[in-house]
C-alpha atoms as a PDB file:
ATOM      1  CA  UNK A   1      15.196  27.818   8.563  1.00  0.00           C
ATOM      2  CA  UNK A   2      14.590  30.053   5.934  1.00  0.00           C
ATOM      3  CA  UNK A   3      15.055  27.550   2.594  1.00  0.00           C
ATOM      4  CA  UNK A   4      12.595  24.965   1.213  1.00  0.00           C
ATOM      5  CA  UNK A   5      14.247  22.163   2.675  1.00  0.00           C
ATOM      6  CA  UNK A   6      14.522  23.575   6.536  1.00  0.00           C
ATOM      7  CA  UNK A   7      10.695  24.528   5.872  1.00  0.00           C
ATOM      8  CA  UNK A   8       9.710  21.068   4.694  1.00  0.00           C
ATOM      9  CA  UNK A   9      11.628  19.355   7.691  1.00  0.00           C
ATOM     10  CA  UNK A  10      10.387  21.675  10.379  1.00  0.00           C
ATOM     11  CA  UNK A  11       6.906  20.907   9.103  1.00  0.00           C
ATOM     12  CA  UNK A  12       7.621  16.862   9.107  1.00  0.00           C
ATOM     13  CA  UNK A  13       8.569  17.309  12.533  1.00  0.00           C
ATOM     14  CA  UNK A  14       5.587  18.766  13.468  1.00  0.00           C
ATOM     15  CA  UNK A  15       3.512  16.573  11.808  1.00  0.00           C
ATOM     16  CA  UNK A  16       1.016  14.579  13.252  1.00  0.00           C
ATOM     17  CA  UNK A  17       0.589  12.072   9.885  1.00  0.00           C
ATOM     18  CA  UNK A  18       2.045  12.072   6.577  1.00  0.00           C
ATOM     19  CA  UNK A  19      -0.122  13.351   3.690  1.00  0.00           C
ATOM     20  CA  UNK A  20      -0.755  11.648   0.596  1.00  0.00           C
ATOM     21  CA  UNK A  21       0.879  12.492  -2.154  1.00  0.00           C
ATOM     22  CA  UNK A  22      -2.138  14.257  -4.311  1.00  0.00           C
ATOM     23  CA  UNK A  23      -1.914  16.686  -0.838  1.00  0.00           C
ATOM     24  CA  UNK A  24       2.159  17.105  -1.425  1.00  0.00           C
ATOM     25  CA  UNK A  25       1.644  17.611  -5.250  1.00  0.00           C
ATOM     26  CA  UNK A  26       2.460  21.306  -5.137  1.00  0.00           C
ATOM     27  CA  UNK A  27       5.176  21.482  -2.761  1.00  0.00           C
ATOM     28  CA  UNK A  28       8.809  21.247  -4.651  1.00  0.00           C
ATOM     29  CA  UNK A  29      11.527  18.325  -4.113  1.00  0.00           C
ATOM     30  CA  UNK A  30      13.494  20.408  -1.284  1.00  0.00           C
ATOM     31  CA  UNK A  31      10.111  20.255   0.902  1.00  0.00           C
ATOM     32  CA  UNK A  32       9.403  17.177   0.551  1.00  0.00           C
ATOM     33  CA  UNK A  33      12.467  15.599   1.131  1.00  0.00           C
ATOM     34  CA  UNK A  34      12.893  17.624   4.390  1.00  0.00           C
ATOM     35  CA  UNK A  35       9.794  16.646   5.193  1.00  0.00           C
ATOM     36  CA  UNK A  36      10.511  12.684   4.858  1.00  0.00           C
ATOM     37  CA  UNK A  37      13.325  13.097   7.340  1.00  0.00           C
ATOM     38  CA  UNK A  38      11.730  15.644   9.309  1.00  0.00           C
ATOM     39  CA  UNK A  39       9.117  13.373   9.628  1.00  0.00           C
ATOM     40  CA  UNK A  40      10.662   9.856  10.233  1.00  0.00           C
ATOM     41  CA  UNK A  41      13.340  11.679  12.777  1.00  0.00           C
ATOM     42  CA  UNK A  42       9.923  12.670  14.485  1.00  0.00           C
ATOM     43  CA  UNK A  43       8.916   9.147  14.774  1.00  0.00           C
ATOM     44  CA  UNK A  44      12.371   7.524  15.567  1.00  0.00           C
ATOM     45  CA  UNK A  45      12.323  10.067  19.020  1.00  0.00           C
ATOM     46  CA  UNK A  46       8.197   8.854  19.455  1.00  0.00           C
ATOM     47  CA  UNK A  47       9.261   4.990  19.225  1.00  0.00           C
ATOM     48  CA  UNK A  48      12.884   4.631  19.494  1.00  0.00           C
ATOM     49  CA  UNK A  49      12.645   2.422  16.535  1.00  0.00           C
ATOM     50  CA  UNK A  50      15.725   3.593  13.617  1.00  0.00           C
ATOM     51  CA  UNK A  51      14.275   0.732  11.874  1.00  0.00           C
ATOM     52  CA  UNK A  52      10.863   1.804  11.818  1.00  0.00           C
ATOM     53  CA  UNK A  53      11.353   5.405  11.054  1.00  0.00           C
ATOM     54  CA  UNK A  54      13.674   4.095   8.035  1.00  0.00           C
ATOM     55  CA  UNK A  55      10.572   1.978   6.760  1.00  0.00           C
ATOM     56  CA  UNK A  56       8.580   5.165   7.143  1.00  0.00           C
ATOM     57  CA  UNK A  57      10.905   7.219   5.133  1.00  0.00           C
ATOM     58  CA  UNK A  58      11.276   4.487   2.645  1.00  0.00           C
ATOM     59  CA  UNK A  59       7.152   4.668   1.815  1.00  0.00           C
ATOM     60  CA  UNK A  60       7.279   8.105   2.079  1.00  0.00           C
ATOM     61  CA  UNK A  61      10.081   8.561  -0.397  1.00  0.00           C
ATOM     62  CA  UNK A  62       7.853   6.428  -3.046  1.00  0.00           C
ATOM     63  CA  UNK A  63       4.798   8.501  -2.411  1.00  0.00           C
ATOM     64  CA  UNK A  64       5.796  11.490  -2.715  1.00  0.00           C
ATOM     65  CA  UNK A  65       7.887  10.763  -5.855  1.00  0.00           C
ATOM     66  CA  UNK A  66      11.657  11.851  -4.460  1.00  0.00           C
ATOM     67  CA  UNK A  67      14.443  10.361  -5.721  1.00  0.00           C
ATOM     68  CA  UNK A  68      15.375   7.448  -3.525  1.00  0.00           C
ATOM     69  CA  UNK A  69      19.201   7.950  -3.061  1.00  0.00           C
ATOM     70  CA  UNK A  70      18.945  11.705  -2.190  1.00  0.00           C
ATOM     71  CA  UNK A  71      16.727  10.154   0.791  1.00  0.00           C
ATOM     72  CA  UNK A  72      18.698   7.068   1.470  1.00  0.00           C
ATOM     73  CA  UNK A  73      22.215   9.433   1.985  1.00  0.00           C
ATOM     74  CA  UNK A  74      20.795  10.477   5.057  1.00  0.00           C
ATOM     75  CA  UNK A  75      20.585   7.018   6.188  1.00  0.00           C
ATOM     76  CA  UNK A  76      23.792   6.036   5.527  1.00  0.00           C
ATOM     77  CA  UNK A  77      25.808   7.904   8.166  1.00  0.00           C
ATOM     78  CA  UNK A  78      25.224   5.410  10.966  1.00  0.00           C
ATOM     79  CA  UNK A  79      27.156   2.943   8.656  1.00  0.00           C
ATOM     80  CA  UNK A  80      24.188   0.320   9.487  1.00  0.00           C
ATOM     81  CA  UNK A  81      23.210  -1.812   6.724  1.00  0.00           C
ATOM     82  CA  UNK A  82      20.107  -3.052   8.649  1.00  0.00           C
ATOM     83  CA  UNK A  83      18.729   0.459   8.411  1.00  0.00           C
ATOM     84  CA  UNK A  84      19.386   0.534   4.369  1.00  0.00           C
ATOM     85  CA  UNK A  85      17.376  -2.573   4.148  1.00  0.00           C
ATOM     86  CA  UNK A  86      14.291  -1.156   6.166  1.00  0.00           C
ATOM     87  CA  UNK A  87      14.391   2.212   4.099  1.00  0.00           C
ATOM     88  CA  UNK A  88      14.562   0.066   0.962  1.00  0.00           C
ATOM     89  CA  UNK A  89      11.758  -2.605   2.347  1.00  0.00           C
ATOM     90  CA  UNK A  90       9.273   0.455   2.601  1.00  0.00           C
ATOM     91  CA  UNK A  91      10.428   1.571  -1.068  1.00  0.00           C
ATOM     92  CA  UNK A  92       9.274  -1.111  -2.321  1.00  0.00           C
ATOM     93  CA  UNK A  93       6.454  -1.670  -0.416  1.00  0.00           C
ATOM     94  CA  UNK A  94       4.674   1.376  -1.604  1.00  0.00           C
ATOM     95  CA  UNK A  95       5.247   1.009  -5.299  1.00  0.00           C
END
């Protein structure tokens, strides 16, 4: 994947933690959003838990400073409201 995006999720699935955001600072939007789902997809096939990984992404999303509905999109495929709530739940959390 040759675009900022594909970079930034690649990377999130190869990551062993997320960084905090002073670390993410200089990477642009694309990245980092990849990187969220790249990222909480990791964790989801590590646990199992869509719930958890939503929470995850949720947090994430704050720290990093994306815009939370660009994010959330992705989670809205599996037409699961439970998963919304989780993503939202770590939102807010880390605000």
């Amino acid at each position: 994947m040759e675009n900022h995006f594909g970079k930034g999720l690649m990377a999130g699935m190869r990551a062993a933690q997320a960084d905090s955001a002073k670390n993410v600072a200089h990477f642009c939007t694309d990245y980092k959003r990849g990187f969220v789902l790249g990222f909480s997809h990791r964790m989801f096939e590590k646990t199992g838990d869509r719930q958890l990984s939503a929470w995850e992404a949720g947090i994430l999303t704050r720290r990093y400073g994306l815009d939370r509905d660009m994010v959330m999109d992705f989670f809205k495929e599996n037409q699961s409201s439970t998963i919304l709530r989780y993503f939202l739940a770590g939102y807010r959390l880390e605000g």
